[in-house]
N, C-alpha and C. Protein backbone atom coordinates (compact mmCIF):
# COMPACT_ATOMS: atom_id res chain seq x y z
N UNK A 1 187.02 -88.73 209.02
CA UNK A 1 186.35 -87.49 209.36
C UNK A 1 185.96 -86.78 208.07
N UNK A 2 184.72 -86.12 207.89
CA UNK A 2 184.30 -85.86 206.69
C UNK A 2 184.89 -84.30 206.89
N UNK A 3 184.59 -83.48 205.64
CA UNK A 3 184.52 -81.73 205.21
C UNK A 3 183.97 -81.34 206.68
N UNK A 4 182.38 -81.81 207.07
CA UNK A 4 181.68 -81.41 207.58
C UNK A 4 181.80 -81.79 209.08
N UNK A 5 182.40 -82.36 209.61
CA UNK A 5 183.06 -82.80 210.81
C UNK A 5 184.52 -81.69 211.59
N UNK A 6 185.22 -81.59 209.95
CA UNK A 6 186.15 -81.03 209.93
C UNK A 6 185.75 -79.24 210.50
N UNK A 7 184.59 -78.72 209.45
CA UNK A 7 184.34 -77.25 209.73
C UNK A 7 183.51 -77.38 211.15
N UNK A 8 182.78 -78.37 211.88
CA UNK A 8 182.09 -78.43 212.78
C UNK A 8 183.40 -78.38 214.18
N UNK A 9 184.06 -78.82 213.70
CA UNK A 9 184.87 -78.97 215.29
C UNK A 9 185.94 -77.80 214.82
N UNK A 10 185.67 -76.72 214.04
CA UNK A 10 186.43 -75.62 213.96
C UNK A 10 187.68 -75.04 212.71
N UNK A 11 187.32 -75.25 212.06
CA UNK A 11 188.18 -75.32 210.47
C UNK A 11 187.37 -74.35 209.44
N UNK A 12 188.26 -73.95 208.93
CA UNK A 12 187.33 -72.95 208.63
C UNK A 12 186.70 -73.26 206.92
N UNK A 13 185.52 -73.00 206.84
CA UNK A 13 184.68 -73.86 205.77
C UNK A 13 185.60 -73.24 204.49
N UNK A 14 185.14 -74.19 203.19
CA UNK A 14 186.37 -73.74 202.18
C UNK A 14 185.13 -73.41 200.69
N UNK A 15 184.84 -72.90 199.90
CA UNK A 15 184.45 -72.77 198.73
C UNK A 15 183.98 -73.96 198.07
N UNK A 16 183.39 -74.28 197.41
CA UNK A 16 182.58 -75.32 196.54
C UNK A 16 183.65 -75.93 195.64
N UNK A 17 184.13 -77.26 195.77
CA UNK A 17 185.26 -77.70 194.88
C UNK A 17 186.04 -77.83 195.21
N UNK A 18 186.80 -77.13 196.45
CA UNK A 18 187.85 -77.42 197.55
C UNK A 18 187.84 -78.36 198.71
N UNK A 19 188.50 -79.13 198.90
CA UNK A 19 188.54 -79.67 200.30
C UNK A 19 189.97 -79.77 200.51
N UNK A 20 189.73 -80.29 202.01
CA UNK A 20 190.90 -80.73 202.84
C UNK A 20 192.01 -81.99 202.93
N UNK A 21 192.77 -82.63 202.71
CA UNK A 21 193.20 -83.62 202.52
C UNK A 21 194.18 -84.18 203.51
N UNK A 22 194.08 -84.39 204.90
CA UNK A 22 194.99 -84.88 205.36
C UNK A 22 195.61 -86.10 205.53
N UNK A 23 197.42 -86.00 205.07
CA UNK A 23 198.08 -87.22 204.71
C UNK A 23 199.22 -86.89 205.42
N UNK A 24 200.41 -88.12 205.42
CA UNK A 24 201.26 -88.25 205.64
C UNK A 24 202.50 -86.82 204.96
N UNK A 25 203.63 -86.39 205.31
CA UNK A 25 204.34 -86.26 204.26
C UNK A 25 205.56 -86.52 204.37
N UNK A 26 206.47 -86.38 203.69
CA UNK A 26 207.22 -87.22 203.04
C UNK A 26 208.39 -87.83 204.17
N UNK A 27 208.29 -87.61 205.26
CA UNK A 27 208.94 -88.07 206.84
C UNK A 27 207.67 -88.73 207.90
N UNK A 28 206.38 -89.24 207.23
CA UNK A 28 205.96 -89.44 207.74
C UNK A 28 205.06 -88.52 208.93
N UNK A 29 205.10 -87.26 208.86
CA UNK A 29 204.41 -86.46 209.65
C UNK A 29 203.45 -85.64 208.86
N UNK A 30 202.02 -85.88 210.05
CA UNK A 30 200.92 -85.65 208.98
C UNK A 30 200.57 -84.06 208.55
N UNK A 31 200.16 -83.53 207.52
CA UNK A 31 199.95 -82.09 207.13
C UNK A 31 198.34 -82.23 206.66
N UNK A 32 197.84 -80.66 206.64
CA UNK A 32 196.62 -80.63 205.68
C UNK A 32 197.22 -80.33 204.62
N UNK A 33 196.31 -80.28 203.33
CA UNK A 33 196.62 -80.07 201.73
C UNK A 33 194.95 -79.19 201.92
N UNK A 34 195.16 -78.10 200.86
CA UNK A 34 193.90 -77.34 200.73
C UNK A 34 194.24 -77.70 199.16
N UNK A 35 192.78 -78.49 198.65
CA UNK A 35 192.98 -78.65 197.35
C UNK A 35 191.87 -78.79 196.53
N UNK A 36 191.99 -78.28 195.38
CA UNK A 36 190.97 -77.84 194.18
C UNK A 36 190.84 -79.47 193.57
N UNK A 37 189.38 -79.54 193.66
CA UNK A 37 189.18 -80.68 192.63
C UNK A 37 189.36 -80.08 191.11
N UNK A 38 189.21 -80.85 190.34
CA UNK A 38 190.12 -80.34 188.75
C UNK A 38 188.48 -80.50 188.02
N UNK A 39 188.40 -80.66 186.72
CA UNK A 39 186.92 -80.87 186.34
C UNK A 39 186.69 -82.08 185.67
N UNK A 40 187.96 -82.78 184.84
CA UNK A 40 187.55 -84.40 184.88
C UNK A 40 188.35 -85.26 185.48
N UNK A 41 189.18 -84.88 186.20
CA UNK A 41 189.90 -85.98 187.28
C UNK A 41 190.69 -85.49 187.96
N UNK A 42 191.06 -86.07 189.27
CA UNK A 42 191.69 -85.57 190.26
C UNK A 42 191.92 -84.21 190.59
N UNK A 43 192.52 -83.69 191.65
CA UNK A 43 192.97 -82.19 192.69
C UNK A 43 194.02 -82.15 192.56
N UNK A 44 194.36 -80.53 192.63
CA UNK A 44 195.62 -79.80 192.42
C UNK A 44 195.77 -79.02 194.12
N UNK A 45 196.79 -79.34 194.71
CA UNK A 45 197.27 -78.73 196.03
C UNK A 45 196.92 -77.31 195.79
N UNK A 46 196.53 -76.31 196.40
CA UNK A 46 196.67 -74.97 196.51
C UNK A 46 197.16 -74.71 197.44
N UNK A 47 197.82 -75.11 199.29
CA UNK A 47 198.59 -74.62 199.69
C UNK A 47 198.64 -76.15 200.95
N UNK A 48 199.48 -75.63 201.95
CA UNK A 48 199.22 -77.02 203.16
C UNK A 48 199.50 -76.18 204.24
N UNK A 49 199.64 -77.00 204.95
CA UNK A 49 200.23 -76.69 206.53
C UNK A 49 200.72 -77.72 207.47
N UNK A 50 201.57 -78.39 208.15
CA UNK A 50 201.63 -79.00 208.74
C UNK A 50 201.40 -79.15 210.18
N UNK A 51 200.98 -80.41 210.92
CA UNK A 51 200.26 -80.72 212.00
C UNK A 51 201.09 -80.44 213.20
N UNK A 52 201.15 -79.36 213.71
CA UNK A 52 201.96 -79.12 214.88
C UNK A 52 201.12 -79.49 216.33
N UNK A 53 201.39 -80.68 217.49
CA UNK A 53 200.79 -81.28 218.22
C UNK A 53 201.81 -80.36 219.57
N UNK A 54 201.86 -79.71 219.77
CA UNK A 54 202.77 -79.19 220.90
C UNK A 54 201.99 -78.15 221.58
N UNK A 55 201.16 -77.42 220.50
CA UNK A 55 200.29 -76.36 221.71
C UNK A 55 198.77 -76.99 221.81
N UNK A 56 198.42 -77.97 221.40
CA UNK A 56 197.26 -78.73 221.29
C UNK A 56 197.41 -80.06 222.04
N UNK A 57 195.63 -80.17 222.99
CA UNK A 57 195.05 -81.03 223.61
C UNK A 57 195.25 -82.32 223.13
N UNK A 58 195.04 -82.47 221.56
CA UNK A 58 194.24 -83.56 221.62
C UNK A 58 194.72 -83.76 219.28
N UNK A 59 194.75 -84.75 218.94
CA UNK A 59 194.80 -84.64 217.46
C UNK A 59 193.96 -83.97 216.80
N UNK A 60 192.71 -83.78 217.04
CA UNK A 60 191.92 -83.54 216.28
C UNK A 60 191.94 -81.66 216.77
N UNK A 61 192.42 -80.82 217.54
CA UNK A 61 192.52 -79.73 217.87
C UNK A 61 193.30 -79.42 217.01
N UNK A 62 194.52 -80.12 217.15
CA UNK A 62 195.54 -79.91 215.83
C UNK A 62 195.64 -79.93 214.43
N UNK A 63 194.95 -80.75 213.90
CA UNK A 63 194.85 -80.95 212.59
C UNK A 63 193.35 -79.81 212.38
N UNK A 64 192.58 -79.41 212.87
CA UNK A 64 192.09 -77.88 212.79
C UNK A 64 192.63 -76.75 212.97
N UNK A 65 193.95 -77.08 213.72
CA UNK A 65 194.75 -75.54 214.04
C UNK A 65 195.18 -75.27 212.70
N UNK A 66 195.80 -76.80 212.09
CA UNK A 66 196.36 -76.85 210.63
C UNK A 66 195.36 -75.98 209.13
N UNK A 67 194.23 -76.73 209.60
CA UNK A 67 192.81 -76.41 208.40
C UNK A 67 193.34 -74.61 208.56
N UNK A 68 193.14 -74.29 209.84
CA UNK A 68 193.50 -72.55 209.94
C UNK A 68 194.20 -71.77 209.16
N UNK A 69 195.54 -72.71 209.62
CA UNK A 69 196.66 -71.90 209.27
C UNK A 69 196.38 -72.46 207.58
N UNK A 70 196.50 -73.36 206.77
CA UNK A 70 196.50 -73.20 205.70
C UNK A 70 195.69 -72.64 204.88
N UNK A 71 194.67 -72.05 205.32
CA UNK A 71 193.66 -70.65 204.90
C UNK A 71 194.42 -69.77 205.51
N UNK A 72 194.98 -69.42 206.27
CA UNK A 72 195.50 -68.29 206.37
C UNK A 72 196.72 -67.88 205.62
N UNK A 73 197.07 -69.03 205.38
CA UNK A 73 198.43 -68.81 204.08
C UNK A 73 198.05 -68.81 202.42
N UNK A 74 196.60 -69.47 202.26
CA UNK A 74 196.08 -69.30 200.86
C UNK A 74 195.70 -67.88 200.97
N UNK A 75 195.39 -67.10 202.38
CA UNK A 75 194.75 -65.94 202.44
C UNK A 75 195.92 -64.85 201.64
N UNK A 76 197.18 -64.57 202.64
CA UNK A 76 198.57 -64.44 202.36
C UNK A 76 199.01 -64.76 200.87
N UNK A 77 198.85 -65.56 200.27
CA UNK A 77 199.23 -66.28 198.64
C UNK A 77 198.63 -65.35 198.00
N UNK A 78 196.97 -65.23 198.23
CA UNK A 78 196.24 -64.69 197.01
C UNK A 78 196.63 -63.36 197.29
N UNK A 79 197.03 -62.64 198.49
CA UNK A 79 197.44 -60.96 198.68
C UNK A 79 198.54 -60.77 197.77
N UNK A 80 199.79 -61.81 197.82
CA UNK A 80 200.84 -61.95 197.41
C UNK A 80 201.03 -61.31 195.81
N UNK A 81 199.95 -62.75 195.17
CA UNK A 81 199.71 -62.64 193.88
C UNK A 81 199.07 -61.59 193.35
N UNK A 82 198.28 -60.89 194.13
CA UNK A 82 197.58 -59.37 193.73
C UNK A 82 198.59 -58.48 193.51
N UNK A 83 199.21 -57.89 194.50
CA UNK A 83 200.25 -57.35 194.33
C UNK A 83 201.18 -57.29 193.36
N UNK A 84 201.72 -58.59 192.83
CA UNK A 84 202.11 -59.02 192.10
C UNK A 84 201.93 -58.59 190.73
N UNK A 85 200.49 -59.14 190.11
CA UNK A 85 199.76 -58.54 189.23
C UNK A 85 200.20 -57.05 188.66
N UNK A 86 200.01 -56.11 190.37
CA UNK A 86 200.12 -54.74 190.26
C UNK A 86 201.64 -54.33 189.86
N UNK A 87 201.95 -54.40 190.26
CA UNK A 87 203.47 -54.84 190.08
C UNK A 87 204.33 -55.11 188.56
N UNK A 88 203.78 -55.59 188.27
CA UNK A 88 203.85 -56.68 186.58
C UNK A 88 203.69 -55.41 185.61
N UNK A 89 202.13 -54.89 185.96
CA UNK A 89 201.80 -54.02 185.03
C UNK A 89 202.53 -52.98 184.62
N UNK A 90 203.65 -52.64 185.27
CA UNK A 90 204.62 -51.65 185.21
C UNK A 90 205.67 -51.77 184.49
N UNK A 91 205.53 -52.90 184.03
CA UNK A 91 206.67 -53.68 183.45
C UNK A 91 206.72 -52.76 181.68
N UNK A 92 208.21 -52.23 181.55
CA UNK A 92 208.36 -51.46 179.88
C UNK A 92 208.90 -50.03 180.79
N UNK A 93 209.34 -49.57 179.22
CA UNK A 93 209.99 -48.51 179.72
C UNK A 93 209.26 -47.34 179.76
N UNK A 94 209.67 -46.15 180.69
CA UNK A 94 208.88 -45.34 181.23
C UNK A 94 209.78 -43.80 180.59
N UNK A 95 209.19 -43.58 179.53
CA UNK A 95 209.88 -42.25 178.79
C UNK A 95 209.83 -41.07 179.93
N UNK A 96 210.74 -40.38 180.47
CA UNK A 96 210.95 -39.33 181.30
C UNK A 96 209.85 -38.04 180.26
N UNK A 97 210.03 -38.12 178.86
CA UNK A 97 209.36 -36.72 178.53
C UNK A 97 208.30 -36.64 178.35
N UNK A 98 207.57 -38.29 178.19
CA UNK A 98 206.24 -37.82 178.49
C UNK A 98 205.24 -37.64 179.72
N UNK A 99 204.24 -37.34 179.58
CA UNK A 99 203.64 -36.57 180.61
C UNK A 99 202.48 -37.27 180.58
């Protein structure tokens, strides 16, 4: 199944350089990988999700429920890391006398 198969039957499309990767993992049960191609060889994972077949018809419903949810957790990550950021900047000590 290509990118374009994938966003057609409901996944939600990903940025230029990203795709989807679904594989096995490490028990044998399959997950998506949302992952950055690199610029001279191979992709770096940016987040996954695994294939939950219990509220879904059919495999291919599922492994799009997956495409979902792992945008919705890169969505969640990048909020995370903002915050974060904000957060950071505070970092040193904060003299009470000045103003």
């Amino acid at each position: 199944m290509s990118m374009a198969q994938l966003v057609a039957a409901g996944a939600p499309e990903l940025p230029e350089g990203w795709f989807y990767r679904v594989r096995e993992d490490r028990f044998g049960w399959p997950e998506v990988e949302i992952r950055e191609q690199r610029k001279r060889f191979g992709s770096r994972q940016l987040t996954y999700a695994l294939v939950r077949f219990e509220e879904h018809e059919n495999g291919e419903a599922a492994v799009v429920a997956a495409c979902v949810k792992a945008c919705a957790r890169l969505q969640e990550d990048d909020e995370h890391r903002r915050k974060m950021r904000g957060a950071l900047s505070f970092i040193g000590d904060h003299d009470p006398r000045e103003k």
